[in-house]
N, C-alpha and C. Protein backbone atom coordinates (compact mmCIF):
# COMPACT_ATOMS: atom_id res chain seq x y z
N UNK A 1 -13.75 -16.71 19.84
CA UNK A 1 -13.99 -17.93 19.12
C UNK A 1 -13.77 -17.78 17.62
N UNK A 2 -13.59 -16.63 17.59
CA UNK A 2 -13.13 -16.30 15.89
C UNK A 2 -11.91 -16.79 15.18
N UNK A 3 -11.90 -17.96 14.13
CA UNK A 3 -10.93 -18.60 13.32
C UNK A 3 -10.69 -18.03 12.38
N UNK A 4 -8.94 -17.57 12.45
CA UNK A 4 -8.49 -17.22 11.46
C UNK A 4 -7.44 -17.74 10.53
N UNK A 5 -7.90 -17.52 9.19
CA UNK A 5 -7.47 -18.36 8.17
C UNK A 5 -5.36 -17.90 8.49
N UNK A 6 -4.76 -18.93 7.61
CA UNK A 6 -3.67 -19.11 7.76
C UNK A 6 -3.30 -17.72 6.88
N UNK A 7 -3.73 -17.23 6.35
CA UNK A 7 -3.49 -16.41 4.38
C UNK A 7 -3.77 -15.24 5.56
N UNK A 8 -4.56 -14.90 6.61
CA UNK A 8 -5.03 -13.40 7.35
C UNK A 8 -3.77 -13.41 8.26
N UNK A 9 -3.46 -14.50 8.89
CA UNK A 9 -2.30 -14.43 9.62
C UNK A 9 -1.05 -14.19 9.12
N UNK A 10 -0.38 -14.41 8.28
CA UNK A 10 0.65 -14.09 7.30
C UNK A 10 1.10 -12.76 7.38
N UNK A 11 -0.58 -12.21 7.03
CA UNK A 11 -0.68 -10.68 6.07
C UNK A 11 0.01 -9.87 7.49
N UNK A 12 -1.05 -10.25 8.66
CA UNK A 12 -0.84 -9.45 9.83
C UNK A 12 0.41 -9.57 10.30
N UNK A 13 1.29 -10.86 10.43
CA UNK A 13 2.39 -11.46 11.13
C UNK A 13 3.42 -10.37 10.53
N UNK A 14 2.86 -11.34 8.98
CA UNK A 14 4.24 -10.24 7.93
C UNK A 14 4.59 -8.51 8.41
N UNK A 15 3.40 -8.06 8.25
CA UNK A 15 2.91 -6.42 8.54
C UNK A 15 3.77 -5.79 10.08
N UNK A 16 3.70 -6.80 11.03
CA UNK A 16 4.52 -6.81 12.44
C UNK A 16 6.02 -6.90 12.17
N UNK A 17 6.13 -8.03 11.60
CA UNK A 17 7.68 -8.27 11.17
C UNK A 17 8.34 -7.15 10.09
N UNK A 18 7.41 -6.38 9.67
CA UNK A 18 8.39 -5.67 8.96
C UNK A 18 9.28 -4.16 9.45
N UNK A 19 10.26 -3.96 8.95
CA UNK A 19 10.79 -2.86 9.82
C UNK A 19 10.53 -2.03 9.24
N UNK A 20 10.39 -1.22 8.53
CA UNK A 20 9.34 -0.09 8.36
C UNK A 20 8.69 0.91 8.97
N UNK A 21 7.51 -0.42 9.80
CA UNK A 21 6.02 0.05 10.49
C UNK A 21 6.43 0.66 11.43
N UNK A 22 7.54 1.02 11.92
CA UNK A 22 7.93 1.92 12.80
C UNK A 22 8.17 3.18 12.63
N UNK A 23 8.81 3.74 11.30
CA UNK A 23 8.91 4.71 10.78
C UNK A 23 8.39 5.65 9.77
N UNK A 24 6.61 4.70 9.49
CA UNK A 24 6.15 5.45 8.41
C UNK A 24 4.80 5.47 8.75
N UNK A 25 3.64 6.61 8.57
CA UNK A 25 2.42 6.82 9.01
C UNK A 25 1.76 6.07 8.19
N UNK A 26 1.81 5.50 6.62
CA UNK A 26 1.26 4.22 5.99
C UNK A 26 2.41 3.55 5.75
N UNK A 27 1.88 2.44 6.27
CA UNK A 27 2.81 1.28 5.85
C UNK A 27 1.99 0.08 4.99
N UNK A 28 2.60 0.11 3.61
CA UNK A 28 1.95 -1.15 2.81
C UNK A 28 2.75 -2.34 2.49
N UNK A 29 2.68 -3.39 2.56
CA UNK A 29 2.96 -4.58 2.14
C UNK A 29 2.44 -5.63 1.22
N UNK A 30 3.81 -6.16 0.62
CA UNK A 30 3.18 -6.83 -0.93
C UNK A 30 3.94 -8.28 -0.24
N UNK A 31 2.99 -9.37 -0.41
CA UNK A 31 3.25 -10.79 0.21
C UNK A 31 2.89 -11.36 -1.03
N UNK A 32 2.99 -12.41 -0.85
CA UNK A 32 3.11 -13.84 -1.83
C UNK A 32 1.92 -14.35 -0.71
N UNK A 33 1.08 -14.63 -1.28
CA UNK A 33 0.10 -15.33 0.03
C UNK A 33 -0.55 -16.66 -1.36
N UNK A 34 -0.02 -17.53 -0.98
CA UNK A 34 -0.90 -18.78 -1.95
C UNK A 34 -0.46 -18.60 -3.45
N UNK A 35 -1.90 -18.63 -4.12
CA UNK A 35 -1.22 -18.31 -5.78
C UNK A 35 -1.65 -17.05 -6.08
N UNK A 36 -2.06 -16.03 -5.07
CA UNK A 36 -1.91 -14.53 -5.15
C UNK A 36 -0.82 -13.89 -4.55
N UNK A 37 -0.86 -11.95 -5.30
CA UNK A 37 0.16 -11.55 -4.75
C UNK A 37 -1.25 -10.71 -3.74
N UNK A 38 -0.63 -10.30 -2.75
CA UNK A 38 -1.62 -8.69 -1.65
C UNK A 38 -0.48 -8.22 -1.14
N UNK A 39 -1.32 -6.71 -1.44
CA UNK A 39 -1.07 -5.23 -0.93
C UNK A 39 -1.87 -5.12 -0.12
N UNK A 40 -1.21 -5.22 1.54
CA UNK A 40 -2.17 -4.47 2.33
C UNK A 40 -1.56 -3.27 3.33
N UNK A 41 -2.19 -2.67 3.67
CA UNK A 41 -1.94 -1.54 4.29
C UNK A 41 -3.01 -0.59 5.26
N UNK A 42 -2.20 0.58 5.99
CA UNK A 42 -3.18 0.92 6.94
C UNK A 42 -2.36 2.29 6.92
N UNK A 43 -2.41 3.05 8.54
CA UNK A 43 -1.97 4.26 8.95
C UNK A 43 -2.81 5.36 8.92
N UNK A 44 -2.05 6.28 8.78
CA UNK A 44 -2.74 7.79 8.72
C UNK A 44 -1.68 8.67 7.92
N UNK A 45 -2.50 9.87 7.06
CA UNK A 45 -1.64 10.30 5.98
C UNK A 45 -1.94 11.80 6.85
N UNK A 46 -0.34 12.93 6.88
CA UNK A 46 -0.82 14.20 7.23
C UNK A 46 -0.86 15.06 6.05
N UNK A 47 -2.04 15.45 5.22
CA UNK A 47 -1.78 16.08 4.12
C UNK A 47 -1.85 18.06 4.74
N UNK A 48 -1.82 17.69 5.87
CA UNK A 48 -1.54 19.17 6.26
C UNK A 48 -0.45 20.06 5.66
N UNK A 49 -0.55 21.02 4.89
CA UNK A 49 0.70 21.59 4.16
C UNK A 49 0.38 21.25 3.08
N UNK A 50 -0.25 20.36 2.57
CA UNK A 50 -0.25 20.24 1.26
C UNK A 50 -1.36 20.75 0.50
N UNK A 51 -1.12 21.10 -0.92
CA UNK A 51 -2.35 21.77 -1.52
C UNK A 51 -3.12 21.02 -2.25
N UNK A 52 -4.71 20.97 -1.97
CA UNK A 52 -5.69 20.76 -2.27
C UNK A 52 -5.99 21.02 -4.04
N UNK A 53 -5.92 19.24 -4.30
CA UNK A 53 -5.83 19.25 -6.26
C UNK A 53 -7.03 19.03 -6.60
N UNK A 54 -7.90 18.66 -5.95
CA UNK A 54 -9.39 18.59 -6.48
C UNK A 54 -10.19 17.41 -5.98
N UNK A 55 -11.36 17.74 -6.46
CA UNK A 55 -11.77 16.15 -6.79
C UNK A 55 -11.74 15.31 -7.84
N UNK A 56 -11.54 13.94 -8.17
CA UNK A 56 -10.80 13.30 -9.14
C UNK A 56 -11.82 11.97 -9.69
N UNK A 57 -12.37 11.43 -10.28
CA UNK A 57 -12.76 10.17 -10.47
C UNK A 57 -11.81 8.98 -10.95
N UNK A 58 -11.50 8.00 -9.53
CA UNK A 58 -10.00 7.30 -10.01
C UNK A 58 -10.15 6.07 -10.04
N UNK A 59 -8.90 5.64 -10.88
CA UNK A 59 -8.36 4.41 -11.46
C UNK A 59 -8.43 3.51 -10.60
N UNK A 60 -9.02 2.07 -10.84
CA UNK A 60 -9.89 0.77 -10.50
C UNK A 60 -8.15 0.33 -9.26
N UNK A 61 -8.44 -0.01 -7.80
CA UNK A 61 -7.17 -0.31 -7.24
C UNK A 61 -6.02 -1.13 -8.69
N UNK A 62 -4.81 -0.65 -8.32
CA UNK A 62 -4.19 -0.91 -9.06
C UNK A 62 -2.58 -0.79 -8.89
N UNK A 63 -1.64 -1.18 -9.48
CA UNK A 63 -0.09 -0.46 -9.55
C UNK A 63 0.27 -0.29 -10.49
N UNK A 64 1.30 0.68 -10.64
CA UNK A 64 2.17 1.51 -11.76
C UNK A 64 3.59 1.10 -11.27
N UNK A 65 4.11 0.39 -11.44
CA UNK A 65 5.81 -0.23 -11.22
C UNK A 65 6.42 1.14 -11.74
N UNK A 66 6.18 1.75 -13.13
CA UNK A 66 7.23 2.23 -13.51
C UNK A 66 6.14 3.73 -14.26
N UNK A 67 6.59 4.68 -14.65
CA UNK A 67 5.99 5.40 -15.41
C UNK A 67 7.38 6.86 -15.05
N UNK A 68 6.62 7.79 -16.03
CA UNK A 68 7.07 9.36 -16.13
C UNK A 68 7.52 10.20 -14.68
N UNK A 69 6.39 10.11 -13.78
CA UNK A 69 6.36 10.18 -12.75
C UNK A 69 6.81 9.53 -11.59
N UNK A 70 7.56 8.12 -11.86
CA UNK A 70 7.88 7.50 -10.80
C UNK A 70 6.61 6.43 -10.25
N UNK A 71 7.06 5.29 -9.51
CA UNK A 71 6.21 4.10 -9.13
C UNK A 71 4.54 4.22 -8.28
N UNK A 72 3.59 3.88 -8.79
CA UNK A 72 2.48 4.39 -8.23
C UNK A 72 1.65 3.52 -7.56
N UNK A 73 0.55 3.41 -6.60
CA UNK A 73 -0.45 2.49 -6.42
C UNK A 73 -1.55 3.25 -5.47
N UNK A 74 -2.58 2.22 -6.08
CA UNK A 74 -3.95 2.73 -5.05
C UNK A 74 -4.48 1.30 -4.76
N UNK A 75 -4.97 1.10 -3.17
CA UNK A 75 -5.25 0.25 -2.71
C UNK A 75 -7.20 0.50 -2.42
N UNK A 76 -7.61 -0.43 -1.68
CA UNK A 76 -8.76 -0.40 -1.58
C UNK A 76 -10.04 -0.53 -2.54
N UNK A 77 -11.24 -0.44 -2.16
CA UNK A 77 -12.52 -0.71 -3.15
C UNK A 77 -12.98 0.67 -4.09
N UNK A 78 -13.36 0.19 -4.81
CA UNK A 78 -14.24 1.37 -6.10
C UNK A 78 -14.34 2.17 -5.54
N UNK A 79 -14.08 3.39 -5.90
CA UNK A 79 -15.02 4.95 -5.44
C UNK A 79 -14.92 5.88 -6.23
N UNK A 80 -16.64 6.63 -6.29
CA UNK A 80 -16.97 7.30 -7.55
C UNK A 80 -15.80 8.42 -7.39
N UNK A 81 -15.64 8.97 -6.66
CA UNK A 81 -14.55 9.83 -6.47
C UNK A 81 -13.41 10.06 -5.26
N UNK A 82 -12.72 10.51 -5.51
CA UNK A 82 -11.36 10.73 -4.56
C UNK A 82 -11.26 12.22 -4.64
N UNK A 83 -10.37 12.19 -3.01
CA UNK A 83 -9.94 13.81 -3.27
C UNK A 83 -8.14 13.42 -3.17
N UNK A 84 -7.52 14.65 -4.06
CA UNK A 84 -6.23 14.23 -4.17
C UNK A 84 -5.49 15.85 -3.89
N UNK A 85 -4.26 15.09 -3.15
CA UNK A 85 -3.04 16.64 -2.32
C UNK A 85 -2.10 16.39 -3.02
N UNK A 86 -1.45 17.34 -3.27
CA UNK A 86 0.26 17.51 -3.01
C UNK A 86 0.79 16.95 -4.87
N UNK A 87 -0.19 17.60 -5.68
CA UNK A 87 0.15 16.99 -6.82
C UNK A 87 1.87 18.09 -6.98
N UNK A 88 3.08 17.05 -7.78
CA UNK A 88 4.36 17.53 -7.93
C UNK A 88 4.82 17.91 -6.22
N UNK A 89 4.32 17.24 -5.42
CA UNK A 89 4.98 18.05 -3.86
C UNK A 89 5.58 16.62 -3.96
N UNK A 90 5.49 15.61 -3.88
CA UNK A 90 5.45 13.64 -3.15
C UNK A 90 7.05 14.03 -4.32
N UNK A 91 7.86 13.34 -2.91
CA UNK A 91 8.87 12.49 -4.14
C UNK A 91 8.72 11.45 -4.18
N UNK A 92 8.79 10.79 -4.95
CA UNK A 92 8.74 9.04 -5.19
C UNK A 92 10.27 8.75 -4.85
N UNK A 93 10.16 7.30 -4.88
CA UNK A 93 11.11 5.91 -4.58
C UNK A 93 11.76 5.82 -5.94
N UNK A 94 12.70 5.42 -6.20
CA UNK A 94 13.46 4.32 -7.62
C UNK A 94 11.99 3.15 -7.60
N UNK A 95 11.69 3.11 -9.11
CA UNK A 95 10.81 2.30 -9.57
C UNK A 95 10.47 1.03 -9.30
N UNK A 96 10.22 0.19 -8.98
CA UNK A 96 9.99 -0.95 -8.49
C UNK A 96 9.38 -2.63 -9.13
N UNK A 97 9.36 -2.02 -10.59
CA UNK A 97 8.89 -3.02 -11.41
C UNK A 97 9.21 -2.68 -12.79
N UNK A 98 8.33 -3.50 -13.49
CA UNK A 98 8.72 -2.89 -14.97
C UNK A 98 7.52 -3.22 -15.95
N UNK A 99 6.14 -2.93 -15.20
CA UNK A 99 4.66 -3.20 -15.52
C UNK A 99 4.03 -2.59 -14.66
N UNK A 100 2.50 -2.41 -15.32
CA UNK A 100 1.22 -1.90 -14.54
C UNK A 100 0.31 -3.00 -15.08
N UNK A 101 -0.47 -3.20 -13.88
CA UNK A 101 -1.96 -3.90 -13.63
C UNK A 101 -2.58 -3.93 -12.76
N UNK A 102 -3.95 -3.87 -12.73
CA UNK A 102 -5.06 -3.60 -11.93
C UNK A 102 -5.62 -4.94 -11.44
N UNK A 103 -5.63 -4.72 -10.12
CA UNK A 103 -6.40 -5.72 -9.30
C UNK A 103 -7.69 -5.50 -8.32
N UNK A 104 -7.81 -6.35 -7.65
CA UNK A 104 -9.20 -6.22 -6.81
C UNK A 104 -9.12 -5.74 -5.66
N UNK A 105 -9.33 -4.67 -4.78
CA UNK A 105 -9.72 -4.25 -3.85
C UNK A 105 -10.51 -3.74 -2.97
N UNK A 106 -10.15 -3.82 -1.52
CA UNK A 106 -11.54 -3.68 -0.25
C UNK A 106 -10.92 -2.13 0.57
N UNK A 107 -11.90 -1.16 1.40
CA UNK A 107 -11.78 -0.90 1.94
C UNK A 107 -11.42 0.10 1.70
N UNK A 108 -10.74 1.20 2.57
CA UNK A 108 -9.95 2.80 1.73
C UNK A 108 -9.79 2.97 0.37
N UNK A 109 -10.09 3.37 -0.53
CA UNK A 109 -9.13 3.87 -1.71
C UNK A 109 -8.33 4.70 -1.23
N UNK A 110 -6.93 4.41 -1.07
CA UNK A 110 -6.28 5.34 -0.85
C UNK A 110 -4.57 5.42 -1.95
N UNK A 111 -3.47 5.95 -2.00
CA UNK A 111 -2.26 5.65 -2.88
C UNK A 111 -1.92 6.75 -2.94
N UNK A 112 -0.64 6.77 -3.76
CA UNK A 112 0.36 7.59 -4.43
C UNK A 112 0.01 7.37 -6.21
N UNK A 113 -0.31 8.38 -6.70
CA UNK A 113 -0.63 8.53 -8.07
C UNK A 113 -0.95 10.12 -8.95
N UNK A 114 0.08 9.65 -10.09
CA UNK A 114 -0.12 10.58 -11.11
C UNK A 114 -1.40 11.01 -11.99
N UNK A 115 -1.60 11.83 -12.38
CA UNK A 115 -3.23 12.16 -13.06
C UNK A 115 -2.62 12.74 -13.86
N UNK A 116 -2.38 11.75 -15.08
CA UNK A 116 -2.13 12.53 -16.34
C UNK A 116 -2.48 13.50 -16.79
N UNK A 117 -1.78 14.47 -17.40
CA UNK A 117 -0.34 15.03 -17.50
C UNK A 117 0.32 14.97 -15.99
N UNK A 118 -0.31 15.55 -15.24
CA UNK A 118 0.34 16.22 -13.75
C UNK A 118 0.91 15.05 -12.73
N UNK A 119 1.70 15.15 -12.77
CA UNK A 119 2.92 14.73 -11.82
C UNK A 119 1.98 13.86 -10.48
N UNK A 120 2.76 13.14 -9.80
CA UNK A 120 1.92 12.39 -8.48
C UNK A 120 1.88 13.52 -7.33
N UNK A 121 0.11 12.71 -6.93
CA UNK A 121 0.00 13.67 -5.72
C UNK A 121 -0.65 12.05 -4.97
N UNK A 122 -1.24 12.84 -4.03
CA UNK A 122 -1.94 11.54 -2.62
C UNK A 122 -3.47 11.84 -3.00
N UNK A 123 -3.37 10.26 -3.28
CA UNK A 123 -5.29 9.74 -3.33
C UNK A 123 -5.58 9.54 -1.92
N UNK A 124 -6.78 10.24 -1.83
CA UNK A 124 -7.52 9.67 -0.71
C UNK A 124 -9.03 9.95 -0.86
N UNK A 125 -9.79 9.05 0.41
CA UNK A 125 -11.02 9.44 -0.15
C UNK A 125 -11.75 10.31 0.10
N UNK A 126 -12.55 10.49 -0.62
CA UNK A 126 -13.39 11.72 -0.58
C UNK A 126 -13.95 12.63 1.10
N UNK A 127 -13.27 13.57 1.12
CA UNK A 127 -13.56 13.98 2.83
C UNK A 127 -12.60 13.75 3.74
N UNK A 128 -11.12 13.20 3.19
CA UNK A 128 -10.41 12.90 4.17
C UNK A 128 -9.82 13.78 4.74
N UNK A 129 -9.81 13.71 5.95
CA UNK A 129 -9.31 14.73 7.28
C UNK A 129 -7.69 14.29 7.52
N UNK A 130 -6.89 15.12 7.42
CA UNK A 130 -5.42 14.81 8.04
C UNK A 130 -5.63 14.17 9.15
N UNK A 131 -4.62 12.63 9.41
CA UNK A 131 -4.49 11.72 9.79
C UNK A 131 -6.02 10.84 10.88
N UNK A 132 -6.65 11.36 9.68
CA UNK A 132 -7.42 9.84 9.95
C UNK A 132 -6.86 8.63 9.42
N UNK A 133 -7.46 7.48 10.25
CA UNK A 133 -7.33 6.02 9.72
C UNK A 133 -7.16 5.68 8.44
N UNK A 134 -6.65 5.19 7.70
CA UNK A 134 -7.12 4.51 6.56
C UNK A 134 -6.65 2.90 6.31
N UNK A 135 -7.51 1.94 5.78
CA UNK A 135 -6.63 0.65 5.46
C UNK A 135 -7.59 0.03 4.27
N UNK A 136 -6.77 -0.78 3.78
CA UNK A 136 -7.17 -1.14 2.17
C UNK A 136 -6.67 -2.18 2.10
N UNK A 137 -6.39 -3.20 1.31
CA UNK A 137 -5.63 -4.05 0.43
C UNK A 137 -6.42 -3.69 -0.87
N UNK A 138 -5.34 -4.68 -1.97
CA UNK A 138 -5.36 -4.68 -3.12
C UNK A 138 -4.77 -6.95 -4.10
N UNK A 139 -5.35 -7.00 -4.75
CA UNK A 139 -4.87 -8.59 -4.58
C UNK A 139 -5.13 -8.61 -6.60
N UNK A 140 -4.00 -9.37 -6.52
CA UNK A 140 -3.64 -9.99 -7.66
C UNK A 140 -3.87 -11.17 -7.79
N UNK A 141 -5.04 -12.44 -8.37
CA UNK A 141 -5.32 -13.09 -8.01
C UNK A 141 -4.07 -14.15 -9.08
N UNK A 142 -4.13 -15.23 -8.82
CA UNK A 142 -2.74 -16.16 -9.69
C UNK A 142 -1.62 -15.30 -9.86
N UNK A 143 -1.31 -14.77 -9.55
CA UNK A 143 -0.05 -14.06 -9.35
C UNK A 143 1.27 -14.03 -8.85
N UNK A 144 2.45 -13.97 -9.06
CA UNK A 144 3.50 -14.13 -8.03
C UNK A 144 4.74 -12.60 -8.68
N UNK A 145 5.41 -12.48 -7.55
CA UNK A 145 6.25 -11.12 -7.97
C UNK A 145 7.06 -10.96 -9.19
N UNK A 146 7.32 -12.41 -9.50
CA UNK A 146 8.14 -12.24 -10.98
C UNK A 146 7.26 -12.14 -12.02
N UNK A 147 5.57 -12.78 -12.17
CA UNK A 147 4.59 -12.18 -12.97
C UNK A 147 4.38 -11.07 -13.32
N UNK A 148 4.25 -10.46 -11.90
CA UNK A 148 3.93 -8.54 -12.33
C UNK A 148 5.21 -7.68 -12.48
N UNK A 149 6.36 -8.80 -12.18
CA UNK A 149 7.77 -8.23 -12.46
C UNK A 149 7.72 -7.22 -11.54
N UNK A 150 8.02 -7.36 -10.03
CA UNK A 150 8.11 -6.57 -8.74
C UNK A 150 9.31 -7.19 -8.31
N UNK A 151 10.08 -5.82 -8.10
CA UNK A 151 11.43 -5.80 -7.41
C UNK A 151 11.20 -5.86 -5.61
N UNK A 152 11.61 -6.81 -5.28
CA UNK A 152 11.55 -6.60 -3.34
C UNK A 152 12.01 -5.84 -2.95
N UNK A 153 11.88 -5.36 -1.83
CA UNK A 153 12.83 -3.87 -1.64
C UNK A 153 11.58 -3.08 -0.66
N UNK A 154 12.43 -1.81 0.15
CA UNK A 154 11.29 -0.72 0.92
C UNK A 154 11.54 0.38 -0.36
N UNK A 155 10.45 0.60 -0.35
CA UNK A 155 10.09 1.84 -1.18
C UNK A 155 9.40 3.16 -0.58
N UNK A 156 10.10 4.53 -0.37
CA UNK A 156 9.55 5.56 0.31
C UNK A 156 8.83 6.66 -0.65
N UNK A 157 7.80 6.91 -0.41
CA UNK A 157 7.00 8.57 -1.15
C UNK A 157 7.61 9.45 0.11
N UNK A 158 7.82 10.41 0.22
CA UNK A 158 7.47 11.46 1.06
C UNK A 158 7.57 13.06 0.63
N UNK A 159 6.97 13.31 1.71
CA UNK A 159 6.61 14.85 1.20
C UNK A 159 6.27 15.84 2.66
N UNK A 160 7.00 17.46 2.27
CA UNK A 160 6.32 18.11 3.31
C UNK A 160 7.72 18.10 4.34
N UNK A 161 7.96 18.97 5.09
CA UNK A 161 8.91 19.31 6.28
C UNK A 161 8.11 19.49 7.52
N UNK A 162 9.45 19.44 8.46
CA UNK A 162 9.06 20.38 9.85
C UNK A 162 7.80 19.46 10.26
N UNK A 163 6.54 19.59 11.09
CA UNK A 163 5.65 19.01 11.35
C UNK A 163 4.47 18.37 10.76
N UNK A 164 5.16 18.78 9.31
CA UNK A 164 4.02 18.40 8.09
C UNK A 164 4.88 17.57 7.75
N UNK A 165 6.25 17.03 7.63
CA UNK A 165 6.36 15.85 6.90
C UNK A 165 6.00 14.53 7.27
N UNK A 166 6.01 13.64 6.51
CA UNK A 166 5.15 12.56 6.09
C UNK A 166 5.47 11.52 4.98
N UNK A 167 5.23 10.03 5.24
CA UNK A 167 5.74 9.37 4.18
C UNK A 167 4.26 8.13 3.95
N UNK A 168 4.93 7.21 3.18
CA UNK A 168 3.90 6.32 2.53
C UNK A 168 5.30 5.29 2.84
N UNK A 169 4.95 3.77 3.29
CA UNK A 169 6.43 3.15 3.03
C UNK A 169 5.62 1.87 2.61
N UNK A 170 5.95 1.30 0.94
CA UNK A 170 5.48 -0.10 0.40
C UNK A 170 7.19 -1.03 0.99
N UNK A 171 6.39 -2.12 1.02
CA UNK A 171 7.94 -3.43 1.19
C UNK A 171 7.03 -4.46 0.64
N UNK A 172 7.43 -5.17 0.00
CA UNK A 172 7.66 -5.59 -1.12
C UNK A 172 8.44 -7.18 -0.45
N UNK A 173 7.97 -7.70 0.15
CA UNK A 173 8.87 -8.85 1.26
C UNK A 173 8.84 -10.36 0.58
N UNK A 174 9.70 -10.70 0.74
CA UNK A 174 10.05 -11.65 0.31
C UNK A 174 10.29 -12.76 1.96
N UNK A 175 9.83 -13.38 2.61
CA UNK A 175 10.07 -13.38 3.35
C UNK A 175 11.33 -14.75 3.46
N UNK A 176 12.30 -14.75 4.78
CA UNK A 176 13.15 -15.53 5.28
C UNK A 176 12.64 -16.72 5.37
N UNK A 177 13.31 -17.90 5.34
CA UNK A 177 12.61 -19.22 6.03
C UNK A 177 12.70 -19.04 7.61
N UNK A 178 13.08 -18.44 8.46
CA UNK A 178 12.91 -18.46 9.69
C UNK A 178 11.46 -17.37 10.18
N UNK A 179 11.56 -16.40 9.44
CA UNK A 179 10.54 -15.76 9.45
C UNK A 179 9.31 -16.39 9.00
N UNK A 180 9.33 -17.18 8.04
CA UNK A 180 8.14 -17.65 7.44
C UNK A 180 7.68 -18.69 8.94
N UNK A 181 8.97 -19.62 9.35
CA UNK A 181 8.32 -20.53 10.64
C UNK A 181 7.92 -19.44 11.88
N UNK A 182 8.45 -18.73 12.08
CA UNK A 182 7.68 -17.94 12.48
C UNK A 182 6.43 -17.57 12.37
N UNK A 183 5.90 -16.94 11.55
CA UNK A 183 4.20 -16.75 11.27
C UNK A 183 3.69 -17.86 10.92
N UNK A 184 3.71 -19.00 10.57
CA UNK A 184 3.79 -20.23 10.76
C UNK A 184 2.76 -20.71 11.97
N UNK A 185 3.88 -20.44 12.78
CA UNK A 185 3.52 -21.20 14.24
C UNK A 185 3.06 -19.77 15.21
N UNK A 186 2.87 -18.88 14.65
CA UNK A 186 1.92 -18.01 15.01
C UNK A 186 0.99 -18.04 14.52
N UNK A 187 0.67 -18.53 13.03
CA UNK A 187 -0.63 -18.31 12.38
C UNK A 187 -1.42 -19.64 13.30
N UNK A 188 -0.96 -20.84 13.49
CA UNK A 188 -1.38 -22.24 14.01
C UNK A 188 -1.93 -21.53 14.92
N UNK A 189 -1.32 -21.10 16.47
CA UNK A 189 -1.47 -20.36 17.32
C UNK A 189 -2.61 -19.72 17.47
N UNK A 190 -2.98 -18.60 16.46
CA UNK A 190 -4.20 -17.94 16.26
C UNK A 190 -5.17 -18.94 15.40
N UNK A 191 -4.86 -19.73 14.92
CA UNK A 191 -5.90 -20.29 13.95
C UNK A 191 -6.74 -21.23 15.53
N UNK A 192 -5.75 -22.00 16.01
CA UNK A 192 -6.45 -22.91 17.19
C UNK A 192 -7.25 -22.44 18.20
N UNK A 193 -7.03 -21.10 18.48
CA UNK A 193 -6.95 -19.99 19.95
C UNK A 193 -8.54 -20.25 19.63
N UNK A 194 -9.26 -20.32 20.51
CA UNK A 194 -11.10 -20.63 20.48
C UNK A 194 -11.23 -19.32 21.31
């Protein structure tokens, strides 16, 4: 009997429709939902192989389009601390914007991010076990992609060989008008379903 809003269906529809989610252990997505932008995301990260950078006290969810290090983000709610892998191991993507700003987020802190001076490694939270769960969003409230100046596009981190490799995959979707009637009349679908 649970009603779901048109803006939850989107996120999820979109998240299905994208091609990606097939090939990457996190998969995040940046939608246009209303007069916000959201980052949401899920998966499992294998930081197996990778070396253990500490514990960290980190930056409020947020994105880095562009910097020294290459394109960054952390999704999810506040946390006094994070533990972070693989600092200088992650290659990053070609940049994806041409700004940073911080928004509001629920759930995992998790991302790809640099800790000044040192090069990007993988946020996660505190205690995380190779490939546990994780899922988060992140939301830009009045926002749209040409605001925060976000390029559409799949964007890959990865890091690690052989049975340790591993990626992070953001998309950045812009979606089709056939796609959009699509989740559309799937979101109706689930919104009516009692």
């Amino acid at each position: 009997m649970k009603k779901h809003t048109l803006s939850q269906t989107i996120l999820v529809s979109a998240a299905l429709l994208s091609p990606a989610a097939a090939h990457a252990a996190v998969v995040v997505t940046a939608l246009e939902v209303g007069n916000d932008v959201v980052f949401t995301g899920g998966g499992t990260l294998n930081i197996d192989g990778l070396n253990s950078d500490g514990v960290f006290t980190p930056d409020p969810a947020n994105i880095t389009l562009t910097s020294v290090y290459g394109p960054q983000f952390a999704l999810g709610g506040p946390q006094a601390e994070v533990d972070v892998y693989g600092i200088g191991e992650i290659t990053p993507p070609a940049d994806f914007g041409t700004s940073n700003f911080t928004g509001t987020g629920t759930g995992d802190h998790f991302g790809v991010a640099s800790l000044i001076p040192a090069p990007m490694g993988l946020v996660v939270p505190l205690g995380y076990t190779s490939n546990a769960p994780l899922s988060g969003d992140l939301t830009f409230a009045n926002e749209d992609f040409a605001s925060l100046g976000l390029i559409p596009g799949t964007y890959v981190w990865s890091w690690g060989t052989g049975q340790n490799a591993d990626t992070v995959t953001l998309d950045i979707v812009v979606p089709e008008p056939a796609s959009l009637a699509m989740v559309a009349i799937g979101g109706l679908l689930l919104w009516r379903r009692d």
